[in-house]
Every structure is written in structure tokens, then in C-alpha cells.
Protein backbone atom coordinates (compact mmCIF):
# COMPACT_ATOMS: atom_id res chain seq x y z
CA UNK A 1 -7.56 20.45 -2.20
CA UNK A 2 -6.70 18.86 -5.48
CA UNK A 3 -9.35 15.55 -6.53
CA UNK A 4 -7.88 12.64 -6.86
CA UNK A 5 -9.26 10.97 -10.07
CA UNK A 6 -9.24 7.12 -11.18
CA UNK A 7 -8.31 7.82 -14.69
CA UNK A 8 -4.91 6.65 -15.48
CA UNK A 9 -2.30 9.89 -15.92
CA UNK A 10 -0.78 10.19 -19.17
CA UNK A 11 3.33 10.24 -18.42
CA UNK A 12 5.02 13.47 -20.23
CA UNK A 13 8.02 15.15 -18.82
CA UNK A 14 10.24 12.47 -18.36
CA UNK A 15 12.09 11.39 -21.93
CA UNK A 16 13.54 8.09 -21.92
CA UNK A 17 17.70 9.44 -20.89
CA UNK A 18 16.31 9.86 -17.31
CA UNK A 19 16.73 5.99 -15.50
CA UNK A 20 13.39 5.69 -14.66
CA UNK A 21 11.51 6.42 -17.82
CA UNK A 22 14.99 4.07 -19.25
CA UNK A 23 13.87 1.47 -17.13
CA UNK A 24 10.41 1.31 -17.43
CA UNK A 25 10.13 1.66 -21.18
CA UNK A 26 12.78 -0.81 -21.27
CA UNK A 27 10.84 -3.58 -19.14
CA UNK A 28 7.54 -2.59 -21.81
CA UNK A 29 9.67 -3.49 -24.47
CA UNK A 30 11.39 -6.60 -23.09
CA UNK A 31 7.85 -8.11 -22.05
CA UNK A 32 6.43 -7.15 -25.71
CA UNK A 33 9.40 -9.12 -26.90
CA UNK A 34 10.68 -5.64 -28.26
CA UNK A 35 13.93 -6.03 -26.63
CA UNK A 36 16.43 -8.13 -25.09
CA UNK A 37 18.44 -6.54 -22.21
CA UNK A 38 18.43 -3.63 -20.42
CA UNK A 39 21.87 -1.64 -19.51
CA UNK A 40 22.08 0.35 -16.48
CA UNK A 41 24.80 1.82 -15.02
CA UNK A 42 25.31 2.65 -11.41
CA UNK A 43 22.92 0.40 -9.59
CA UNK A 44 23.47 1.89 -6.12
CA UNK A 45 22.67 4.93 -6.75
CA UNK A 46 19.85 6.10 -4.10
CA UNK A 47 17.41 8.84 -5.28
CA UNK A 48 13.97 10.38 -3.96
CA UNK A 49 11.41 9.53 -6.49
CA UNK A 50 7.78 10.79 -6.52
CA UNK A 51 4.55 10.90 -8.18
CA UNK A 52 4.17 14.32 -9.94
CA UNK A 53 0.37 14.66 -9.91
CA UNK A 54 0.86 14.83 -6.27
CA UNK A 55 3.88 17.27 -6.22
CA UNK A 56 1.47 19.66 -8.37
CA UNK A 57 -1.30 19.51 -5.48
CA UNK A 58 1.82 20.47 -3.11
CA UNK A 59 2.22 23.61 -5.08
CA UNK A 60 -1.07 24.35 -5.38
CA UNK A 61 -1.12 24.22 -1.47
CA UNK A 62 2.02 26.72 -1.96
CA UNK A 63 -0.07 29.24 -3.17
CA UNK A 64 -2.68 29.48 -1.14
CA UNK A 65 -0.66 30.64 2.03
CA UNK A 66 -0.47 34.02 2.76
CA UNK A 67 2.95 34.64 2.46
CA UNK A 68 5.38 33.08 0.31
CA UNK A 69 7.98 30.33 1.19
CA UNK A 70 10.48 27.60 0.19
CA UNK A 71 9.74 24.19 0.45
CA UNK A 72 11.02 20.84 -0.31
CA UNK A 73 8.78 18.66 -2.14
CA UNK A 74 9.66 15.01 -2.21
CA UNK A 75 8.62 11.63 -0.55
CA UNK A 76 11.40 11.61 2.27
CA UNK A 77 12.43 8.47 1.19
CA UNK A 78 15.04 6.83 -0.69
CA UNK A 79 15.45 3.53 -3.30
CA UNK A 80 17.87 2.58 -5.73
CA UNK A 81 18.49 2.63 -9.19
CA UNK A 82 18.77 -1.40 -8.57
CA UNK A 83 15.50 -1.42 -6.16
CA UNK A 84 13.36 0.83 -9.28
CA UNK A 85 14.76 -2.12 -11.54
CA UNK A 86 13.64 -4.61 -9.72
CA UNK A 87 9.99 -3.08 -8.94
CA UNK A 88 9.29 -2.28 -12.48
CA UNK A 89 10.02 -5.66 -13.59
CA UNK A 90 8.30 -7.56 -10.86
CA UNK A 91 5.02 -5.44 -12.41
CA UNK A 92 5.27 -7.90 -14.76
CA UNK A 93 6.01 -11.23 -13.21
CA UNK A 94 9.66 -10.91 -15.01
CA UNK A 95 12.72 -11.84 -12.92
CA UNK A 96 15.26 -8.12 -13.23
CA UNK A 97 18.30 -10.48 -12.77
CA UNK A 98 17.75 -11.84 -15.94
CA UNK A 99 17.82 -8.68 -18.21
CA UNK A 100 19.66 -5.99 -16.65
CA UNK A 101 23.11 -5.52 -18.01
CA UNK A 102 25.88 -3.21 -15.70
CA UNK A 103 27.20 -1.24 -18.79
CA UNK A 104 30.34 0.36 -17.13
CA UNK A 105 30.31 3.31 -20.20
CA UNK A 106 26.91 4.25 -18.21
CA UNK A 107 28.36 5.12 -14.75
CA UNK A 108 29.03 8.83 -14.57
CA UNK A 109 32.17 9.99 -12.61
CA UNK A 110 30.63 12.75 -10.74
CA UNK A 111 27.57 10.37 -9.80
CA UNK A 112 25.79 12.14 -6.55
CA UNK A 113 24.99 8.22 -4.33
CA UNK A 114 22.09 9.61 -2.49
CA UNK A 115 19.46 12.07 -3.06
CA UNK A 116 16.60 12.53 -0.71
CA UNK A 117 14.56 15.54 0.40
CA UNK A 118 13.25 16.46 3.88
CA UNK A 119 9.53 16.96 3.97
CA UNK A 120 8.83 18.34 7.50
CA UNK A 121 8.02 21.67 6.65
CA UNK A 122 5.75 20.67 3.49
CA UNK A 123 4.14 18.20 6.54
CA UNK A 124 3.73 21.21 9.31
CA UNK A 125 2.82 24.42 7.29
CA UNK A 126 1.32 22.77 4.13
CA UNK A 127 -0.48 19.85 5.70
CA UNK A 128 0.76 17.85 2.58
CA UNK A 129 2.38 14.31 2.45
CA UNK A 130 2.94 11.97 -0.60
CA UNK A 131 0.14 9.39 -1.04
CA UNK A 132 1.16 7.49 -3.99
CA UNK A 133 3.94 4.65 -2.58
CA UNK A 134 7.76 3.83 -4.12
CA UNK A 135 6.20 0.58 -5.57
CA UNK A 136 2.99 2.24 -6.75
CA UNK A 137 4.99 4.72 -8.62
CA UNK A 138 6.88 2.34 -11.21
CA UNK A 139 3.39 -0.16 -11.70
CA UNK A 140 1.79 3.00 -13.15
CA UNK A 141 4.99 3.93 -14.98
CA UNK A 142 5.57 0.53 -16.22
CA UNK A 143 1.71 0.29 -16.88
CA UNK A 144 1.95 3.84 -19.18
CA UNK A 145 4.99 2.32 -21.29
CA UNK A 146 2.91 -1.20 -21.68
């Protein structure tokens, strides 16, 4: 099994045209006094977010079963594009109500409203579960873009 270390991840794949890196490097800027508002789009929009570091371990535990399989790796749970929003701005004592602009040019037409994954076999074969919570997730996103 994969250790677990204290040292704070460094945040790569995720440029800043996916929401969540959007969001949180928006809330960075707005609390360094960087920037004003923050437009969103869709804030409905319900998707299955998860801590990479963790998703690795689950394919490391991939690979060491004897025979290959699929498996679908996410938290089983779902929160909005409103909820992430509000989380990542609460991480730092800032109201979300107050900065986030619906920009209707943002909404996409083919918008998919809910995304989740279901984890049971990653639970029973792999022994694996996310550790690393919804509102742990955006603190140490919000923390990288600070």
C-alpha cells in the first residue's frame, strides 16, 4: 500500500478551464485582492470529485491482482458546481454569495447534470475507498492556488 505523506501535493493536471481549478484559483485571487468576481455557469451541475493522489494508490492496487479488470474509481458521491463554490470560499472565511457571478455565455447546452461513479467493486476486490473528504479536497486546492 501507497504511504500517505504530510507534505502538501503540488496540483498539476488540472489547468484553470476545468471549474474546479476556475474556482479555486479564482477564490486565491479574490482574497489576494487579485480579482473581483468570479463567473460560473451552471451552478447545479452535480459531479464526482476526488483526490488524485488517492486514485493513483487505487491503480496501483489494480496492478497487483492477478488478473486484469475494469474498475470505477471515484468517491461515490456527488456535490455541485454551487456546493465546490461555496466550500472553496468558506476556506477562507469569504462569503461565495458575494463574488460569484451566473454568466449565462458559460452554461453549455449539452451540460451532463449529474456525474457520479459506483465504487463497490473498487470496495470488494480492491479493498480501496477514498480517504480524503469533498470539503478536504477544495481546502488543499484552494490552499495550492493561495
Amino acid at each position: 500500500m501507497l504511504q500517505r505523506h504530510s507534505v502538501q501535493p503540488r496540483i498539476r493536471g488540472r489547468g484553470r478551464e476545468f471549474v474546479t481549478r476556475k474556482i479555486s484559483s479564482g477564490v486565491a485571487a479574490i482574497k489576494a485582492g487579485r480579482q473581483e468576481k468570479l463567473h460560473l455557469g451552471n451552478l447545479e451541475a452535480r459531479r464526482d470529485w476526488g483526490y488524485a493522489p488517492e486514485y493513483v494508490e487505487a491503480m496501483w492496487r489494480m496492478l497487483q491482482q492477478d488478473e486484469p479488470d475494469d474498475y470505477v474509481i471515484a468517491t461515490g458521491e456527488t456535490h455541485s458546481v454551487g456546493e465546490f463554490a461555496a466550500a472553496a470560499f468558506a476556506a477562507v472565511g469569504l462569503d461565495w454569495h458575494e463574488y460569484v457571478v451566473i454568466d449565462e455565455q458559460l452554461k453549455r447546452p449539452a451540460e451532463v447534470d449529474l456525474l457520479v461513479g459506483d465504487i463497490t467493486k473498487a470496495k470488494e476486490k480492491l479493498g480501496w475507498r477514498p480517504q480524503v473528504s469533498f470539503q478536504e479536497l477544495v481546502r488543499i486546492m484552494v490552499t495550492h492556488d493561495i
